[in-house]
N, C-alpha and C. Protein backbone atom coordinates (compact mmCIF):
# COMPACT_ATOMS: atom_id res chain seq x y z
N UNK A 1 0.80 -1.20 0.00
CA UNK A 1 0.00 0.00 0.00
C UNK A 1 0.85 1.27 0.00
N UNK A 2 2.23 1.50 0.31
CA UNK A 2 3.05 2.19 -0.45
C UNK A 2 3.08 3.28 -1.39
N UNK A 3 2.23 2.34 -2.29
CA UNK A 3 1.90 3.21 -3.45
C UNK A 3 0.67 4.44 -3.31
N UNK A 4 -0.06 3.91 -2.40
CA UNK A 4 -1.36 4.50 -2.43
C UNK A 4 -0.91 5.90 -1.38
N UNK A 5 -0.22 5.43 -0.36
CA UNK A 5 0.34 6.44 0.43
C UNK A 5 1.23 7.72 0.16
N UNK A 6 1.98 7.29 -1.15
CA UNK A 6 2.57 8.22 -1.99
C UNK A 6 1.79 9.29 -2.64
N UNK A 7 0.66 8.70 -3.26
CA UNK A 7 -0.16 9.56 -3.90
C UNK A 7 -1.01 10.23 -3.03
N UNK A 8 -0.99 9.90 -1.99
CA UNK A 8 -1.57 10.90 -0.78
C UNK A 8 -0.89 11.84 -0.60
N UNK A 9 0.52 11.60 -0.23
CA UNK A 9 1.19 12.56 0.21
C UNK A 9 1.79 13.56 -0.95
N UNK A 10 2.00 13.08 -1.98
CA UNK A 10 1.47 13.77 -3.41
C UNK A 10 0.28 15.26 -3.45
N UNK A 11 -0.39 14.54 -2.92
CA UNK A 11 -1.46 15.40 -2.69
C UNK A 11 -1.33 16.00 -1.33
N UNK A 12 -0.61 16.07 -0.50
CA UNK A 12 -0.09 16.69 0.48
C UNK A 12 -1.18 16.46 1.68
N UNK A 13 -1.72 15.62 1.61
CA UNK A 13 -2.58 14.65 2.50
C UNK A 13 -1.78 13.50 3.67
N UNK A 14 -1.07 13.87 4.22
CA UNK A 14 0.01 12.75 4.45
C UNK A 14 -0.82 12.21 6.28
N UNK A 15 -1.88 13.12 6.35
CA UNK A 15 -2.64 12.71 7.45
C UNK A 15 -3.60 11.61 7.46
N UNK A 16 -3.76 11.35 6.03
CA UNK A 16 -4.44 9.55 5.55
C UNK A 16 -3.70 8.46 5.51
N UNK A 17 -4.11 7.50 6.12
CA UNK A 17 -3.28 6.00 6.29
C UNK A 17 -4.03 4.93 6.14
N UNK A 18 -2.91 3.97 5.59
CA UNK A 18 -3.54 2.94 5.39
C UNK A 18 -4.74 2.63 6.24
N UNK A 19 -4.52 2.91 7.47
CA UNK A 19 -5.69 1.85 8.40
C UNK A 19 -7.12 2.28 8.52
N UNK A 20 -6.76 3.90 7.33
CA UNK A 20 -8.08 4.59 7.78
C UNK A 20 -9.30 3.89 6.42
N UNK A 21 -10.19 3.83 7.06
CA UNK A 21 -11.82 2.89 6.24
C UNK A 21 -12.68 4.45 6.29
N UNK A 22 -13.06 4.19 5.03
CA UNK A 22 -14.81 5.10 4.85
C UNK A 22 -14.15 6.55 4.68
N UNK A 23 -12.82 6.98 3.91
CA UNK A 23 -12.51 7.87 3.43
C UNK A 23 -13.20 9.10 2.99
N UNK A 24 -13.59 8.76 1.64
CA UNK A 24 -15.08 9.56 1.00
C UNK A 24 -16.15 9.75 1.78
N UNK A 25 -17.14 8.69 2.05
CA UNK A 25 -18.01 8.41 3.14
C UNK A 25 -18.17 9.04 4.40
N UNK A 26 -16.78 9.37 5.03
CA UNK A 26 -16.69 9.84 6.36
C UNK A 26 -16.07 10.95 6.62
N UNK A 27 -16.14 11.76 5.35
CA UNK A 27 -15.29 12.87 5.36
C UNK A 27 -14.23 13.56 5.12
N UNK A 28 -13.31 12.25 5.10
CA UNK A 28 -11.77 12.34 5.73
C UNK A 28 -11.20 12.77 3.92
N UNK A 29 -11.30 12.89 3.21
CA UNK A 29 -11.56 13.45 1.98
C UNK A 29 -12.27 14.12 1.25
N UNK A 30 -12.45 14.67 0.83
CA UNK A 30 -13.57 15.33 -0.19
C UNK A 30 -12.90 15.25 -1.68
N UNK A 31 -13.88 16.28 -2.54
CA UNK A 31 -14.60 16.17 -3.48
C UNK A 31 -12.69 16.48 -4.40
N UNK A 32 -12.14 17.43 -3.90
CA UNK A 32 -10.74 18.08 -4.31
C UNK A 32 -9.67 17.13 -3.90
N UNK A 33 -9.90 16.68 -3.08
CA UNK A 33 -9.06 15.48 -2.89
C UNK A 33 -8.94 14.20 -3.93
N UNK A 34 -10.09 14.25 -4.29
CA UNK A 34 -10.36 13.15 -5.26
C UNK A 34 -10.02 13.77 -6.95
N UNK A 35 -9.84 15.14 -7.22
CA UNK A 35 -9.95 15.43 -8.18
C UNK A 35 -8.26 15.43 -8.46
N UNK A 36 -7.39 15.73 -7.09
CA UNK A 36 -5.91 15.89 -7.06
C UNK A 36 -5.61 14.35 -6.69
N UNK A 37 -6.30 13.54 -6.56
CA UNK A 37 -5.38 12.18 -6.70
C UNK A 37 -5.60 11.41 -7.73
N UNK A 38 -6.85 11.39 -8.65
CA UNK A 38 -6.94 11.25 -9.48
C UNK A 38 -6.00 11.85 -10.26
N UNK A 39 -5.26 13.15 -10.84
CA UNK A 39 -4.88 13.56 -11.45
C UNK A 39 -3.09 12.72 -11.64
N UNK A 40 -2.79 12.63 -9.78
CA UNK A 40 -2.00 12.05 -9.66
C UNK A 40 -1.92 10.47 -10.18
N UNK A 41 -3.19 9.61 -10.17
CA UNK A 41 -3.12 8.73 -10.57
C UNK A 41 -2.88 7.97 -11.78
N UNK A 42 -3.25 9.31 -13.31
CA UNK A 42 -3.31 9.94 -14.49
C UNK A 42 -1.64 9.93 -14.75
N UNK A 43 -1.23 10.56 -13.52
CA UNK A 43 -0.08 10.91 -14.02
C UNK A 43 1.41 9.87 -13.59
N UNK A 44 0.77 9.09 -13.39
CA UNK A 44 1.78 8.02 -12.69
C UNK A 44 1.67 7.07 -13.23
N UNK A 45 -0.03 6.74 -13.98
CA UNK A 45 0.47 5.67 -14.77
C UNK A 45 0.30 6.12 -16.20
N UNK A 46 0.47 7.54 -16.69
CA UNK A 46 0.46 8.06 -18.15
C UNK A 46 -1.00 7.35 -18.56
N UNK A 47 -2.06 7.35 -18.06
CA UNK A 47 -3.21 7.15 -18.86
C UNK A 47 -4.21 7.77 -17.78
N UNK A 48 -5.12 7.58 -18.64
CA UNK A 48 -6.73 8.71 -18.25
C UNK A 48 -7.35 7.46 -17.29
N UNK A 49 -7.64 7.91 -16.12
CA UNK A 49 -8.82 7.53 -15.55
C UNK A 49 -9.94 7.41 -15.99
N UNK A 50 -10.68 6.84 -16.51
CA UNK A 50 -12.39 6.85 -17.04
C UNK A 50 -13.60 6.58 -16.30
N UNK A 51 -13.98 7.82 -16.24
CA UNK A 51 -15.21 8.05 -15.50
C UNK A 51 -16.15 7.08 -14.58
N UNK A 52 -16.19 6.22 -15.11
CA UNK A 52 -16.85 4.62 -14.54
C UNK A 52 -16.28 4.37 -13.27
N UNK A 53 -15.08 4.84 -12.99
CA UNK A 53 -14.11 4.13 -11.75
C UNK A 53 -14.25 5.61 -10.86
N UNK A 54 -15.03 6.24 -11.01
CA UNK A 54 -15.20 7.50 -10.10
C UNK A 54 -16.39 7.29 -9.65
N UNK A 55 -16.12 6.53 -8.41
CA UNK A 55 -17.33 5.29 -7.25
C UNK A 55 -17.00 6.01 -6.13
N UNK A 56 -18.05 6.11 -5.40
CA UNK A 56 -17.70 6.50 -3.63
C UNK A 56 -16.95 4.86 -3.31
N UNK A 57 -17.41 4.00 -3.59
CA UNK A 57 -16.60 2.75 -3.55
C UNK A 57 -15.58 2.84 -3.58
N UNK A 58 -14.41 3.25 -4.38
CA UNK A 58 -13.40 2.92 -5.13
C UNK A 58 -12.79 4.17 -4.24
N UNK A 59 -12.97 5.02 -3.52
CA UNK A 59 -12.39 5.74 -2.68
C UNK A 59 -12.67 5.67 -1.07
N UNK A 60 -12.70 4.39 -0.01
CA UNK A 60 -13.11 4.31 0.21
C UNK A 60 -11.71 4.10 1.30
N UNK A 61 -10.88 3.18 0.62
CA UNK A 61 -9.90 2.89 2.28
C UNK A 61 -8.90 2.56 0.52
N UNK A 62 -7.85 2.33 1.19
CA UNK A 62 -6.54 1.80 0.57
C UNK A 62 -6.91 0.75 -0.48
N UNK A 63 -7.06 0.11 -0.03
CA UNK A 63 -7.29 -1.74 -0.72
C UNK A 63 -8.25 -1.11 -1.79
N UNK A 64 -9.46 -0.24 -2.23
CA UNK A 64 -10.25 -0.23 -2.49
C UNK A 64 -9.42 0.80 -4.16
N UNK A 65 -8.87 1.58 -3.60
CA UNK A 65 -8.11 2.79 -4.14
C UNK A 65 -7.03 1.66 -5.07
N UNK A 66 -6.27 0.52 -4.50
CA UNK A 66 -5.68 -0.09 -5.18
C UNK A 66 -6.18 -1.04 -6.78
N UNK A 67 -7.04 -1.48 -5.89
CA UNK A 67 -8.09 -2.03 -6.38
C UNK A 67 -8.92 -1.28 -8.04
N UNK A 68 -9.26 -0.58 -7.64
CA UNK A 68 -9.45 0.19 -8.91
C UNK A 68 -8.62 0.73 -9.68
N UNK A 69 -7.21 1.14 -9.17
CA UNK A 69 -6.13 1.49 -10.18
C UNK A 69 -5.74 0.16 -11.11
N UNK A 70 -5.69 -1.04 -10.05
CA UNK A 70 -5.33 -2.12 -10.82
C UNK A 70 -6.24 -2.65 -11.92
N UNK A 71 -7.47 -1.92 -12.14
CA UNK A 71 -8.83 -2.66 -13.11
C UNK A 71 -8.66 -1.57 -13.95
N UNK A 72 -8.27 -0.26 -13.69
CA UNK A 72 -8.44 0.79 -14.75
C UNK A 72 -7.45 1.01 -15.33
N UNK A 73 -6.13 0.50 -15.11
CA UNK A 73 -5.04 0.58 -15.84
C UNK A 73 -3.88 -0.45 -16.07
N UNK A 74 -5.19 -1.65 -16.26
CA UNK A 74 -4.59 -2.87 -17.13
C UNK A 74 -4.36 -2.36 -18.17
């Protein structure tokens, strides 16, 4: 999870951790958060995010965040 933690702190979020659950859901992120890690995510693996994978799901805890990078940028 490494990876996911990078792109947090990327986003200068370095107060999110792995252990934290219900991200989106509970606040602990918002709407700009998601728009700057996405971007980061764009930019790390040189391809576009597509719309479909922009789930309150898919931002939700770590595993979840992994999880969808790994389906959207096979």
């Amino acid at each position: 999870m490494n990876e996911i933690k990078e792109l947090f702190e990327k986003i200068e979020r370095n107060d999110v951790t792995p252990e934290m659950n219900g991200l989106l859901s509970g606040g602990i992120i918002d709407s700009l958060d998601i728009m700057a890690l996405v971007a980061e995510i764009e930019k790390a693996y040189k391809k576009p995010l597509s719309a479909e994978f922009l789930e309150v799901e898919n931002f939700e805890n770590f595993a979840s965040i992994k999880a969808m990078i790994d389906k959207a940028m096979k």
